[in-house]
PDB file of N, CA and C in Angstrom:
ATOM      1  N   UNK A   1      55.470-159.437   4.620  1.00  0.00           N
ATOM      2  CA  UNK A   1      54.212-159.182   3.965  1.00  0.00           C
ATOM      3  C   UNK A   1      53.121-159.123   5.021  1.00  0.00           C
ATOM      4  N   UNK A   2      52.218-158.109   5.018  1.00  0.00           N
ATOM      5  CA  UNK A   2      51.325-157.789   5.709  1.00  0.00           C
ATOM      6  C   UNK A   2      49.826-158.008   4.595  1.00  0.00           C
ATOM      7  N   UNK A   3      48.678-159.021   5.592  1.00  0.00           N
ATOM      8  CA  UNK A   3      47.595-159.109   4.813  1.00  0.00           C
ATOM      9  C   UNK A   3      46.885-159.978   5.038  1.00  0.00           C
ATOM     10  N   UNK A   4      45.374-160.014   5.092  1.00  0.00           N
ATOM     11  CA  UNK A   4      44.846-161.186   5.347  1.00  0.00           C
ATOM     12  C   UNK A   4      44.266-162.119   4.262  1.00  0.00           C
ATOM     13  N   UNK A   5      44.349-162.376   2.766  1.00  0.00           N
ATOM     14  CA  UNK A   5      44.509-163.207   2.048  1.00  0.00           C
ATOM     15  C   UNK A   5      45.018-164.349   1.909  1.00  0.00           C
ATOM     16  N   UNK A   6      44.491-165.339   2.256  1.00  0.00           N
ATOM     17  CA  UNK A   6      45.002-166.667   2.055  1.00  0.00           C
ATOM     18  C   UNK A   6      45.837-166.798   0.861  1.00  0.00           C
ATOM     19  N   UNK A   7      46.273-165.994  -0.077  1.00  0.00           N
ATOM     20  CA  UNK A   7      46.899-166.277  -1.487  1.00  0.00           C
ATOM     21  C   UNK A   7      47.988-165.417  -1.147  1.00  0.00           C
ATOM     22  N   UNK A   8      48.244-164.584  -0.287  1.00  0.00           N
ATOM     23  CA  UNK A   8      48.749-163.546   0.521  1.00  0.00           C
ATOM     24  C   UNK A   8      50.013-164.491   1.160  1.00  0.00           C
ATOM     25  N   UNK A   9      49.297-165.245   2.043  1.00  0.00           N
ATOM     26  CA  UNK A   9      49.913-166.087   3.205  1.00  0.00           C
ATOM     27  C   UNK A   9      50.747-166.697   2.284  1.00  0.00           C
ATOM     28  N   UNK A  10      49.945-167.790   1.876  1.00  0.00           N
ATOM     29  CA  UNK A  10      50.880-168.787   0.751  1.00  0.00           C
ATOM     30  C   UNK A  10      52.121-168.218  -0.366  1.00  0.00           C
ATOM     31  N   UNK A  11      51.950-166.903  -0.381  1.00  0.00           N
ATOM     32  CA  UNK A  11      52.702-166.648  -1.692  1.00  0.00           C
ATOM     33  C   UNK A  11      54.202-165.943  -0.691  1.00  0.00           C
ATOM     34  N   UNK A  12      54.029-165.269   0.303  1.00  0.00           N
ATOM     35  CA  UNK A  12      54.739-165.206   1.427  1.00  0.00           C
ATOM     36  C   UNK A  12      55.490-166.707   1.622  1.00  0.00           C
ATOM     37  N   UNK A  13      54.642-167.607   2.188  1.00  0.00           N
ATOM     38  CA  UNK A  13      55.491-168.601   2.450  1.00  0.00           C
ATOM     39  C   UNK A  13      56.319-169.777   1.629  1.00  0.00           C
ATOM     40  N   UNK A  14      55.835-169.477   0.442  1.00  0.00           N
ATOM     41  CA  UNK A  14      56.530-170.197  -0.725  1.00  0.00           C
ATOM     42  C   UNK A  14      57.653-169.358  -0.957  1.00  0.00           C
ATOM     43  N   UNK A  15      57.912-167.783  -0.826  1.00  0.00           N
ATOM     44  CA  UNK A  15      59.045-167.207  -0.864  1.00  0.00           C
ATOM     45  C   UNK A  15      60.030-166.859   0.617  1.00  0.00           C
ATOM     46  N   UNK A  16      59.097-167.850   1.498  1.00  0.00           N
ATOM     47  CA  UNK A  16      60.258-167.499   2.814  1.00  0.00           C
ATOM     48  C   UNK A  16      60.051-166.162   3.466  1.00  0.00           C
ATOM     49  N   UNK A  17      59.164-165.577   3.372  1.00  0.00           N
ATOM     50  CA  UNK A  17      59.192-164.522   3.729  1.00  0.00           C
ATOM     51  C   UNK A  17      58.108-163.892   4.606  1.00  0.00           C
ATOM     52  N   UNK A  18      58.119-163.697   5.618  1.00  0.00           N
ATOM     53  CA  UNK A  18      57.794-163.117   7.038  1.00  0.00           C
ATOM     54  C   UNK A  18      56.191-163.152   6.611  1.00  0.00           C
ATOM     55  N   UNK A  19      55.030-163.593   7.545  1.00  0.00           N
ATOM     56  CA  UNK A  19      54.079-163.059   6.746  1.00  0.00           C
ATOM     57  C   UNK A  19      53.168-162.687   8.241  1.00  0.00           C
ATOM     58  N   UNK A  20      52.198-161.822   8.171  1.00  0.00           N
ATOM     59  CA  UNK A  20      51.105-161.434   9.527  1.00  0.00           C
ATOM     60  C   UNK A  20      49.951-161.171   8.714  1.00  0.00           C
ATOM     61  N   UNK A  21      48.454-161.037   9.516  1.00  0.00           N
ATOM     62  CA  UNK A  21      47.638-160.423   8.984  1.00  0.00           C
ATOM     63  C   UNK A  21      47.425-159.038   9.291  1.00  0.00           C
ATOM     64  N   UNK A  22      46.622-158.293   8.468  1.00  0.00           N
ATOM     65  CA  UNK A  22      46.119-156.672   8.574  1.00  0.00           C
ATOM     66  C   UNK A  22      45.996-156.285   9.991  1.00  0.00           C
ATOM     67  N   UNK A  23      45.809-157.475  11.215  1.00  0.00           N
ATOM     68  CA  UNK A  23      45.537-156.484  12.221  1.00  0.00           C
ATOM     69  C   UNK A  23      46.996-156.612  13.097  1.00  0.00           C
ATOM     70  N   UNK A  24      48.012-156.799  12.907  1.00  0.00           N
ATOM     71  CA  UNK A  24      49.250-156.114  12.938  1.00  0.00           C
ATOM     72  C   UNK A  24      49.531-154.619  12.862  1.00  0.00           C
ATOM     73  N   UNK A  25      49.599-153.916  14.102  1.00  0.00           N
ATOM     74  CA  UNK A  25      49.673-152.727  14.179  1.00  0.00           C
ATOM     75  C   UNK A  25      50.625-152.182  13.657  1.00  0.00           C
ATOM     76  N   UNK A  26      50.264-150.825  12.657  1.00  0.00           N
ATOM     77  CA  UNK A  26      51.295-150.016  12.094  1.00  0.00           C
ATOM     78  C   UNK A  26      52.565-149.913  12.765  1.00  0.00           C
ATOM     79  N   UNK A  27      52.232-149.231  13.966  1.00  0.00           N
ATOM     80  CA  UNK A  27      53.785-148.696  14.458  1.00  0.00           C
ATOM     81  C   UNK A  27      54.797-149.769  14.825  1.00  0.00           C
ATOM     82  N   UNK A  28      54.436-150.931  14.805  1.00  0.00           N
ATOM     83  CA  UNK A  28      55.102-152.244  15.087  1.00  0.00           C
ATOM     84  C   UNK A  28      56.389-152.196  14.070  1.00  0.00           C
ATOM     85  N   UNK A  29      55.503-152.046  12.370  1.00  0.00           N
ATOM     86  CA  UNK A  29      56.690-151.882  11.465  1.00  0.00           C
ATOM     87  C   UNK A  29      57.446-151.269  11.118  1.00  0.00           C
ATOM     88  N   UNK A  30      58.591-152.538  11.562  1.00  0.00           N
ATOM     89  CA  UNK A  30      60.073-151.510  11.647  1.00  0.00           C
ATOM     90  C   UNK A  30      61.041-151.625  10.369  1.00  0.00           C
ATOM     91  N   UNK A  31      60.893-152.916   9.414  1.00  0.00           N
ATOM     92  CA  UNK A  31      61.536-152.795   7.971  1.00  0.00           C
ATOM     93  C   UNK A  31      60.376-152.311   7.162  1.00  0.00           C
ATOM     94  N   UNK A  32      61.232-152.889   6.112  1.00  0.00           N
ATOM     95  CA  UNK A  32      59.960-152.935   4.463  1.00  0.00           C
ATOM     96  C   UNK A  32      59.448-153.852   4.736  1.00  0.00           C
ATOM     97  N   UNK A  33      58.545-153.560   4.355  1.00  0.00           N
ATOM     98  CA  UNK A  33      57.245-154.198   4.176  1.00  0.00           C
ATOM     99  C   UNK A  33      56.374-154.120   2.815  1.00  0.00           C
ATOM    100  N   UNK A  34      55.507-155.043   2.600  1.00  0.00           N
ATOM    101  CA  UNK A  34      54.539-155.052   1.725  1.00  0.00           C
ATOM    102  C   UNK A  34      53.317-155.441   2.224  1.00  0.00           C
ATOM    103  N   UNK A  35      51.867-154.403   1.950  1.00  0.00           N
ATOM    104  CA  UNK A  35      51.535-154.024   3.011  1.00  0.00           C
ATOM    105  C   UNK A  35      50.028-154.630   2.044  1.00  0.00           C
ATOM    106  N   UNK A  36      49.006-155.285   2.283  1.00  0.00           N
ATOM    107  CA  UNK A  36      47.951-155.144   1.359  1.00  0.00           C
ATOM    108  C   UNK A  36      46.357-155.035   2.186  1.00  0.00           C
ATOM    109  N   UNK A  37      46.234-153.533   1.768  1.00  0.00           N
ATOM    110  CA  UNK A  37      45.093-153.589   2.604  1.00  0.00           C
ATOM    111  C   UNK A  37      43.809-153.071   1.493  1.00  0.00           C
ATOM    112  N   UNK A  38      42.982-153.923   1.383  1.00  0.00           N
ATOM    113  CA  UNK A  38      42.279-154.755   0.345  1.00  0.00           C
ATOM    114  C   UNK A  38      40.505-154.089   1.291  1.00  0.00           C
ATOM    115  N   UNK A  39      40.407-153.389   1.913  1.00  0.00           N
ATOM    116  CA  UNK A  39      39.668-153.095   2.725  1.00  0.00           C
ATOM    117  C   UNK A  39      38.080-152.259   2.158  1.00  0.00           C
ATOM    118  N   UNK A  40      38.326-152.078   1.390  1.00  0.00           N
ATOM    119  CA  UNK A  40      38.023-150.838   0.353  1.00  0.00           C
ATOM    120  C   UNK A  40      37.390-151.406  -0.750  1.00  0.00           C
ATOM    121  N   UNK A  41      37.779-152.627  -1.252  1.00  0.00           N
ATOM    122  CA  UNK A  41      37.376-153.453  -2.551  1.00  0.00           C
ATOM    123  C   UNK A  41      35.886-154.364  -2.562  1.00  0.00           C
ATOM    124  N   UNK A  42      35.561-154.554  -1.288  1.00  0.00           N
ATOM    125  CA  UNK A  42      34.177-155.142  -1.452  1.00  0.00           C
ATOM    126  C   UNK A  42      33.205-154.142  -1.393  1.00  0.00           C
ATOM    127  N   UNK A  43      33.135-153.117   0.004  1.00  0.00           N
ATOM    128  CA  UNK A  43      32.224-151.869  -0.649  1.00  0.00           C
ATOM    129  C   UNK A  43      32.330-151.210  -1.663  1.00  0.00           C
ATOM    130  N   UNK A  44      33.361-151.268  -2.564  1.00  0.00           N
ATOM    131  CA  UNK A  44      33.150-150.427  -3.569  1.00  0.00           C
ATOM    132  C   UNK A  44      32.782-151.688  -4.849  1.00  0.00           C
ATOM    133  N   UNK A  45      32.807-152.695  -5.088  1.00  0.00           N
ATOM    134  CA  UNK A  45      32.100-153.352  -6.097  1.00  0.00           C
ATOM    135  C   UNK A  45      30.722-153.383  -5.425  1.00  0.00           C
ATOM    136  N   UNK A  46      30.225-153.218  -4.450  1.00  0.00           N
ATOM    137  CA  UNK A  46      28.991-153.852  -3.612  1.00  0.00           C
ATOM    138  C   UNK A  46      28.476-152.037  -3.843  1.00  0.00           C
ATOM    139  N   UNK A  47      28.914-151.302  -4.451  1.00  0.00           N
ATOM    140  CA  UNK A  47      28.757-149.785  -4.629  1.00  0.00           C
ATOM    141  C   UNK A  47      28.074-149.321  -3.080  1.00  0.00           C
ATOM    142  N   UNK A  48      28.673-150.088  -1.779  1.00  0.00           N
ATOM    143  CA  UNK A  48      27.972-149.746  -0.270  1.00  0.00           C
ATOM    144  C   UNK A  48      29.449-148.569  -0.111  1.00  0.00           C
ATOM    145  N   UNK A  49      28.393-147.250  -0.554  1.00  0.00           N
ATOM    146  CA  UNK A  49      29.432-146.298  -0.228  1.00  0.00           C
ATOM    147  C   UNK A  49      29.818-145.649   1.614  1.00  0.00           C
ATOM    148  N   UNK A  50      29.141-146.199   2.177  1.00  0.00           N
ATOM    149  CA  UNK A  50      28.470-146.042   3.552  1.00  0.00           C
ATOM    150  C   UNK A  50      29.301-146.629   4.305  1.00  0.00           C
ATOM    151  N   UNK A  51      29.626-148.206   3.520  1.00  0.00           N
ATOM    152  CA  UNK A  51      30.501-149.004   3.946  1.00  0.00           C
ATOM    153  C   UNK A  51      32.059-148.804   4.048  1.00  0.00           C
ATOM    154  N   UNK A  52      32.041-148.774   2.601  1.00  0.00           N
ATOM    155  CA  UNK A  52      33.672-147.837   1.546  1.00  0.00           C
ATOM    156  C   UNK A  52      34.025-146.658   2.762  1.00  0.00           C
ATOM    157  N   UNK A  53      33.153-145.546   2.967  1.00  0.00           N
ATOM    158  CA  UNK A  53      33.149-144.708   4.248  1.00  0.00           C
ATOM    159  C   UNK A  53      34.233-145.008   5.258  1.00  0.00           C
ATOM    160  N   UNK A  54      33.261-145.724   5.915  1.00  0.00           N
ATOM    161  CA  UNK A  54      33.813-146.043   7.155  1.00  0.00           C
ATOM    162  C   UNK A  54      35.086-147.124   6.764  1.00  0.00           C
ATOM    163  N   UNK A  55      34.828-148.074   5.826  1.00  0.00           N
ATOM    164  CA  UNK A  55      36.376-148.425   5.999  1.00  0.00           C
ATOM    165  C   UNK A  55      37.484-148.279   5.862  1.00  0.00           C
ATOM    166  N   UNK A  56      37.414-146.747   4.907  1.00  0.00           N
ATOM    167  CA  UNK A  56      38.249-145.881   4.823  1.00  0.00           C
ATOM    168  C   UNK A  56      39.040-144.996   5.770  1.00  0.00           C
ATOM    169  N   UNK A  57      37.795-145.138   6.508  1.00  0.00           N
ATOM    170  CA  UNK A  57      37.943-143.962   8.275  1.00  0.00           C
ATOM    171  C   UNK A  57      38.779-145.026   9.223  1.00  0.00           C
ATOM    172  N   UNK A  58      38.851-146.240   8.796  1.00  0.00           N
ATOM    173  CA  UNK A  58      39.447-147.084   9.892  1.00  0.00           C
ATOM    174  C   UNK A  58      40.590-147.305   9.029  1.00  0.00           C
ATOM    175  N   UNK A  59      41.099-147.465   7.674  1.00  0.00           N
ATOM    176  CA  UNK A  59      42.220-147.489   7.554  1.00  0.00           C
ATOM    177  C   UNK A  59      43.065-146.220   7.652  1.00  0.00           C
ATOM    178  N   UNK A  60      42.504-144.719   7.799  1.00  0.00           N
ATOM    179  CA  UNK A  60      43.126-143.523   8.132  1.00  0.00           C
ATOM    180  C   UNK A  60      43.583-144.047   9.699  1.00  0.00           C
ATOM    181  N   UNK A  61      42.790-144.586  10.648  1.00  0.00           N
ATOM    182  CA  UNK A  61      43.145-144.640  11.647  1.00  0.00           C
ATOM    183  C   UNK A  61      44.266-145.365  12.311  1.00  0.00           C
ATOM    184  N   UNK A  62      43.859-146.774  11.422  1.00  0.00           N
ATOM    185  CA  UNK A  62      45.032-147.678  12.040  1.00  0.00           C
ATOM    186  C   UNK A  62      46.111-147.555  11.207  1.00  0.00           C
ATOM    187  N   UNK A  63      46.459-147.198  10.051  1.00  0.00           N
ATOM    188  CA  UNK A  63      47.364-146.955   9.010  1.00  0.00           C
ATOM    189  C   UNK A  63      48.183-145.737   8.717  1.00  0.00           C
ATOM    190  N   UNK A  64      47.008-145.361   8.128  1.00  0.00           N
ATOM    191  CA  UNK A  64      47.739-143.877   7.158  1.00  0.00           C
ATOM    192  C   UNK A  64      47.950-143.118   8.230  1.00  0.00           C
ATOM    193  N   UNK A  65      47.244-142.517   9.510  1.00  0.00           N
ATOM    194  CA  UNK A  65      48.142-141.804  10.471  1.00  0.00           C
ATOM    195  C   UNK A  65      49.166-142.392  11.027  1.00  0.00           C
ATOM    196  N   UNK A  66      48.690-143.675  11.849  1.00  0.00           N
ATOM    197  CA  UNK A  66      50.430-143.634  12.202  1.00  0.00           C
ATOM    198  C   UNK A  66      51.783-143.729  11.259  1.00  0.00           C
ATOM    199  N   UNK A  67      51.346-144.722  10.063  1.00  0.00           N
ATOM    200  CA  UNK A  67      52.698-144.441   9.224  1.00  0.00           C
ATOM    201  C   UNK A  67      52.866-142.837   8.607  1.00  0.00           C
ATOM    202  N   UNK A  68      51.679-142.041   8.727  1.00  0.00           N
ATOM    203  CA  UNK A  68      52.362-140.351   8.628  1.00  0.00           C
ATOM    204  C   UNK A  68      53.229-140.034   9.859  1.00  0.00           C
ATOM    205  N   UNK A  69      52.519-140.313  10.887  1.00  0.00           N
ATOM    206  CA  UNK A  69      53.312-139.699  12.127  1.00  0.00           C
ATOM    207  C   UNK A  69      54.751-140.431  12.094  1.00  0.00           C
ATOM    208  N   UNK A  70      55.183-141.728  11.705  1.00  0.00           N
ATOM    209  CA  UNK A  70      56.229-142.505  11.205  1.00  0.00           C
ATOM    210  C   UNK A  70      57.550-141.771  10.323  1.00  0.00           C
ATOM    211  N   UNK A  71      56.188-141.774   8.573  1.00  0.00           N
ATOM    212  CA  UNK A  71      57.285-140.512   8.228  1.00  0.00           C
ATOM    213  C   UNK A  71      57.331-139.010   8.532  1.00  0.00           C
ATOM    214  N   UNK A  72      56.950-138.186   8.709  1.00  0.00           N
ATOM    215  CA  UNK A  72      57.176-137.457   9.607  1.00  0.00           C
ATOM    216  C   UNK A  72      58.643-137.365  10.882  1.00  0.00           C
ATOM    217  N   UNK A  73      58.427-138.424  11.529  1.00  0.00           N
ATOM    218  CA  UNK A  73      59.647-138.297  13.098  1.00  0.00           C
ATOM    219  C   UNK A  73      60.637-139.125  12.368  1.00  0.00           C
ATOM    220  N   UNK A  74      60.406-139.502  11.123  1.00  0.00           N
ATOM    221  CA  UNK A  74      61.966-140.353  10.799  1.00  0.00           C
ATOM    222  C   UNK A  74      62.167-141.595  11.183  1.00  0.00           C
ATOM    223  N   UNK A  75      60.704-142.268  11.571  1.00  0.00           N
ATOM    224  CA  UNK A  75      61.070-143.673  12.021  1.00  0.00           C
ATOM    225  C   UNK A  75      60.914-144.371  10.583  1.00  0.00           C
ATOM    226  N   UNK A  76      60.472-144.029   9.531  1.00  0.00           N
ATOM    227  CA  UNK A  76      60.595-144.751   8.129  1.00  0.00           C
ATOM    228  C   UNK A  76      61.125-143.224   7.120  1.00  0.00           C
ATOM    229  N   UNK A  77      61.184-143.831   5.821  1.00  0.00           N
ATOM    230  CA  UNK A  77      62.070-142.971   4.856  1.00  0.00           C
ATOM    231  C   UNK A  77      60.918-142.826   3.837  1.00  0.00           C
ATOM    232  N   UNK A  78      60.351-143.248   3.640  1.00  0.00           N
ATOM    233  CA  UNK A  78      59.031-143.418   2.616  1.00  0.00           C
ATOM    234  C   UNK A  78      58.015-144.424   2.110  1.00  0.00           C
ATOM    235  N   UNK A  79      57.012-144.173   1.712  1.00  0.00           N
ATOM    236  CA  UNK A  79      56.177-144.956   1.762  1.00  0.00           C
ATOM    237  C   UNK A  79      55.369-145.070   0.460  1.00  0.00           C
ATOM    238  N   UNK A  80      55.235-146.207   0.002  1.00  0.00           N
ATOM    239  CA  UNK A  80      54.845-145.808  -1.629  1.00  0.00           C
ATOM    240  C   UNK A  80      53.296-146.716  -1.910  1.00  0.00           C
ATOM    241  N   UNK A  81      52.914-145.895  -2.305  1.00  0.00           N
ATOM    242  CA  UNK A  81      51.214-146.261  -2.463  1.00  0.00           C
ATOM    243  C   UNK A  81      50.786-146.856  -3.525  1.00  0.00           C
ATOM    244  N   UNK A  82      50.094-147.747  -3.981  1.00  0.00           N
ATOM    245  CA  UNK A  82      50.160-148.528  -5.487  1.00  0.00           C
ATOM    246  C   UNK A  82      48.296-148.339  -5.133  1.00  0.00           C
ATOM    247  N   UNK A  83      47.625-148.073  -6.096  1.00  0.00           N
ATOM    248  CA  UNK A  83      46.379-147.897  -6.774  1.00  0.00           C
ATOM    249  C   UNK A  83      45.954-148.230  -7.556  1.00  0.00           C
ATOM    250  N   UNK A  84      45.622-149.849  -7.671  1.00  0.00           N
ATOM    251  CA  UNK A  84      45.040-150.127  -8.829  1.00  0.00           C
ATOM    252  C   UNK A  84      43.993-150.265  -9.614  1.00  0.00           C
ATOM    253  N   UNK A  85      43.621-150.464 -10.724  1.00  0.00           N
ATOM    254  CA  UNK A  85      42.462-150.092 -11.075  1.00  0.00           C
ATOM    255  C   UNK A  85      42.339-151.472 -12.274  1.00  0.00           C
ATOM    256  N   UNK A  86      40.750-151.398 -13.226  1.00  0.00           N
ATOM    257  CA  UNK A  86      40.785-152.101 -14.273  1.00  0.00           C
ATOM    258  C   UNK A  86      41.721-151.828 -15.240  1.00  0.00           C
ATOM    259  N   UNK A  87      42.398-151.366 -16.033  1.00  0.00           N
ATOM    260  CA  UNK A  87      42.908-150.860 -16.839  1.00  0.00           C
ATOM    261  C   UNK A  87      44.404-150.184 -16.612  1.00  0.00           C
ATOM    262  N   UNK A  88      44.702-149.771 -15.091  1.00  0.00           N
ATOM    263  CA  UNK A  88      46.105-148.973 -14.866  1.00  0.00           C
ATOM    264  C   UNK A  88      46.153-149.128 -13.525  1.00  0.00           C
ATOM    265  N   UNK A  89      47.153-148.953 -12.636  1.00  0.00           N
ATOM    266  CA  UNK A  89      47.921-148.688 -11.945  1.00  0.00           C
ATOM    267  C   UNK A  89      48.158-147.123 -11.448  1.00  0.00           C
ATOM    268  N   UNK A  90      48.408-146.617 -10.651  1.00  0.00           N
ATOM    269  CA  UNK A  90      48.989-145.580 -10.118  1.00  0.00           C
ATOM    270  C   UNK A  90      49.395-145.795  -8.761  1.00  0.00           C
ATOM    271  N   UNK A  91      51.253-145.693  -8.712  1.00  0.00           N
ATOM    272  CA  UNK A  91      52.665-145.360  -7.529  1.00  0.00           C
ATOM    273  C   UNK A  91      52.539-144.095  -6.676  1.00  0.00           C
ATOM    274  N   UNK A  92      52.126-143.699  -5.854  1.00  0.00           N
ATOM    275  CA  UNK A  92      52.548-142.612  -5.234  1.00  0.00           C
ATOM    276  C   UNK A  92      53.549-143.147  -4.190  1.00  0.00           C
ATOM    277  N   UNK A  93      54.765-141.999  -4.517  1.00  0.00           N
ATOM    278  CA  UNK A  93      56.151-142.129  -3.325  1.00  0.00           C
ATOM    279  C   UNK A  93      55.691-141.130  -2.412  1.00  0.00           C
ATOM    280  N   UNK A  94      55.705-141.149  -1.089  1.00  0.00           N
ATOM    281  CA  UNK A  94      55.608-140.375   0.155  1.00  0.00           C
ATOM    282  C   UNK A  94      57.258-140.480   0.607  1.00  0.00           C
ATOM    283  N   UNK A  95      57.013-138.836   1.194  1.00  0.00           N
ATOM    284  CA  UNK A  95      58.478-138.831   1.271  1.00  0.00           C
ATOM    285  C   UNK A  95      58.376-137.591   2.804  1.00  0.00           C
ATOM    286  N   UNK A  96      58.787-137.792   3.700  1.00  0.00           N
ATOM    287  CA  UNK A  96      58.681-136.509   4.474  1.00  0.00           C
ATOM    288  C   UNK A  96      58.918-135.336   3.835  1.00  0.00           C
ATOM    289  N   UNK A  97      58.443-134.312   4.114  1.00  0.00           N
ATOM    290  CA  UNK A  97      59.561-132.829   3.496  1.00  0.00           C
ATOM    291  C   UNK A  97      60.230-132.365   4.821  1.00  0.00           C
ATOM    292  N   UNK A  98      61.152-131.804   4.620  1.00  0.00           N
ATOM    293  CA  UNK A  98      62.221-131.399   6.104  1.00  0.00           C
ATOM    294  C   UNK A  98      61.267-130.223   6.870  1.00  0.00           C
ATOM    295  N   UNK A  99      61.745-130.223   7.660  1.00  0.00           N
ATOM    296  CA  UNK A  99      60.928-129.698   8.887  1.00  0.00           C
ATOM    297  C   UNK A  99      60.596-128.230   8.285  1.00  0.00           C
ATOM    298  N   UNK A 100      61.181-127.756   7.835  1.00  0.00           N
ATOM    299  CA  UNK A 100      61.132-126.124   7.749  1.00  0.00           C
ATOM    300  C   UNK A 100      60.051-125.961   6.402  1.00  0.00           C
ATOM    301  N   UNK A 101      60.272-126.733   5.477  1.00  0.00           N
ATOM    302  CA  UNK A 101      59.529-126.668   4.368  1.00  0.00           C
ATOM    303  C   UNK A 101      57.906-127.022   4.489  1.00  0.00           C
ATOM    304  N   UNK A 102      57.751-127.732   5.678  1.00  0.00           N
ATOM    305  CA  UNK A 102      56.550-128.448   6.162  1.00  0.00           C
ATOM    306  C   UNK A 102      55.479-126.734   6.291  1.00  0.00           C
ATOM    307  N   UNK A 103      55.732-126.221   6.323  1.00  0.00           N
ATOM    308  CA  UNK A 103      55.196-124.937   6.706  1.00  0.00           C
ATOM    309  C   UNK A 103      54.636-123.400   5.651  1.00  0.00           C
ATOM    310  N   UNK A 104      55.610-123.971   4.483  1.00  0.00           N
ATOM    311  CA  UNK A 104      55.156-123.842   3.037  1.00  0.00           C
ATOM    312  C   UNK A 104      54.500-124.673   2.364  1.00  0.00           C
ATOM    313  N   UNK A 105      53.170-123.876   2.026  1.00  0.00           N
ATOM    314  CA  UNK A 105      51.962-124.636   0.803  1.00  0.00           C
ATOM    315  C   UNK A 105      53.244-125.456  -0.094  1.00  0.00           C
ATOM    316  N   UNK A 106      52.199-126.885  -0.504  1.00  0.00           N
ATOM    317  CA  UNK A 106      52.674-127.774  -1.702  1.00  0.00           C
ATOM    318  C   UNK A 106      52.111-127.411  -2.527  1.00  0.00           C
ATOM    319  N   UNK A 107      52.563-127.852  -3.734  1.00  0.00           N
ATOM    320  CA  UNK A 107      51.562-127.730  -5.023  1.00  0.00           C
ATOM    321  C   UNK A 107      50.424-128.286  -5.470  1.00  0.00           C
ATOM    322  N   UNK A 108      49.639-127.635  -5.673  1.00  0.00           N
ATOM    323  CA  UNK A 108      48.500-128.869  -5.811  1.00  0.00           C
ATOM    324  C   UNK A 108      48.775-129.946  -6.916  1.00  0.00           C
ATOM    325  N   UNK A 109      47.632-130.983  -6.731  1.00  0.00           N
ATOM    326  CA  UNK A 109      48.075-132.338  -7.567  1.00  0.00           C
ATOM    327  C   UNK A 109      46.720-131.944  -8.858  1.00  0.00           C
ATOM    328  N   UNK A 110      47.241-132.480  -9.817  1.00  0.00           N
ATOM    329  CA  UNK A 110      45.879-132.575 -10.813  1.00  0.00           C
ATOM    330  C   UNK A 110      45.476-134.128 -10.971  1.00  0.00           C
ATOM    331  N   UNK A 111      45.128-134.781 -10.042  1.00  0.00           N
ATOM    332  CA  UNK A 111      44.807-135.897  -9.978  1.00  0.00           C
ATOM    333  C   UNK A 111      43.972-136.484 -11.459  1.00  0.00           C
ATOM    334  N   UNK A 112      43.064-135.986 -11.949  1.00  0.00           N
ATOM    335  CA  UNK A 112      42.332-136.482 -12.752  1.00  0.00           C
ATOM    336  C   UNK A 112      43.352-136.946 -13.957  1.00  0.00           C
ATOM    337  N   UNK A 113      44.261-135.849 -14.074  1.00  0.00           N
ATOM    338  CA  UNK A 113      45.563-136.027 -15.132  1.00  0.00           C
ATOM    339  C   UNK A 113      46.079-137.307 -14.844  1.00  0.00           C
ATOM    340  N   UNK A 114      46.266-138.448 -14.138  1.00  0.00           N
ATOM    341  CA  UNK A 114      47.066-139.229 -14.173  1.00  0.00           C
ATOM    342  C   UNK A 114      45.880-140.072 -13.528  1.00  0.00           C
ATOM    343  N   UNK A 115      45.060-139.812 -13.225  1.00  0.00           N
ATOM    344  CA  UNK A 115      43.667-141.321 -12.939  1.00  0.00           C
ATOM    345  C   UNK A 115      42.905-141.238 -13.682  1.00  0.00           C
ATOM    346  N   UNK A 116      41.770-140.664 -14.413  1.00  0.00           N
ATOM    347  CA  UNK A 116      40.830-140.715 -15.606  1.00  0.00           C
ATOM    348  C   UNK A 116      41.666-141.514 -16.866  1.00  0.00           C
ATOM    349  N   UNK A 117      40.788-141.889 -17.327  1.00  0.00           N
ATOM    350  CA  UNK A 117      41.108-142.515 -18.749  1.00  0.00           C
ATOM    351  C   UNK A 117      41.523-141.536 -19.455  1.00  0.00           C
ATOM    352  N   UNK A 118      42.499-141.283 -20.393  1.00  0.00           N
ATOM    353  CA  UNK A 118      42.471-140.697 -21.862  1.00  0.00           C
ATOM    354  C   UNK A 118      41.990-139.923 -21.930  1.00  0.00           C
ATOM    355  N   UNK A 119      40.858-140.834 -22.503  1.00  0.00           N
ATOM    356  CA  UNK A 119      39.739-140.634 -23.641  1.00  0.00           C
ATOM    357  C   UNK A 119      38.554-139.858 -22.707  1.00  0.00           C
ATOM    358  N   UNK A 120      38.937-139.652 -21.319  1.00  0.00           N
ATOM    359  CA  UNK A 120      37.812-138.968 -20.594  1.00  0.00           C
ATOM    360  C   UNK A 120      37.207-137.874 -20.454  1.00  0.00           C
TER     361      UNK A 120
END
């Protein structure tokens, strides 16, 4: 378990299980992992979008690129994204696509379809 939460730590070590904080560099990880980066949650209740910004720009940096460049060269198999919200949840599985396919457009996503409410 990767994270700097004190409820993080403890819940790790009541199950025996490996624990570091957030500034544990991506490319380090070499199993599964569970990864919680919580980075994002005070500027955005604090609505400091300025903040949200940039800490977004630093988890692209230390994170989401290298574990792309990761899956990508085959040093991991996939990577699955959990999004939670008041009310729901949303899983995204990352998965490399094989080299040749990388070069053909994907489909686009209709995001709003599976994050907006309902009733929205």
């Amino acid at each position: 378990m990767i994270g700097d939460p004190t409820w993080l730590q403890g819940l790790a070590e009541r199950a025996r299980i490996a624990w570091s904080g957030s500034s544990t560099p991506a490319s380090q990880i070499k199993t599964d992992a569970a990864i919680l980066l919580d980075a994002l949650e005070l500027p955005c209740r604090a609505q400091a979008w300025g903040d949200w910004l940039t800490a977004l720009a630093r988890l692209d940096a230390d994170w989401f690129a290298p574990l792309d460049a990761a899956l990508l060269n085959g040093g991991i198999q996939s990577i699955d994204l959990v999004f939670p919200d008041v009310e729901r949840h949303v899983t995204l599985r990352l998965t490399a696509r094989p080299k040749a396919l990388r070069w053909l457009p994907q489909p686009k996503q209709d995001w709003t379809r599976w994050w907006l409410h309902p009733e929205s």
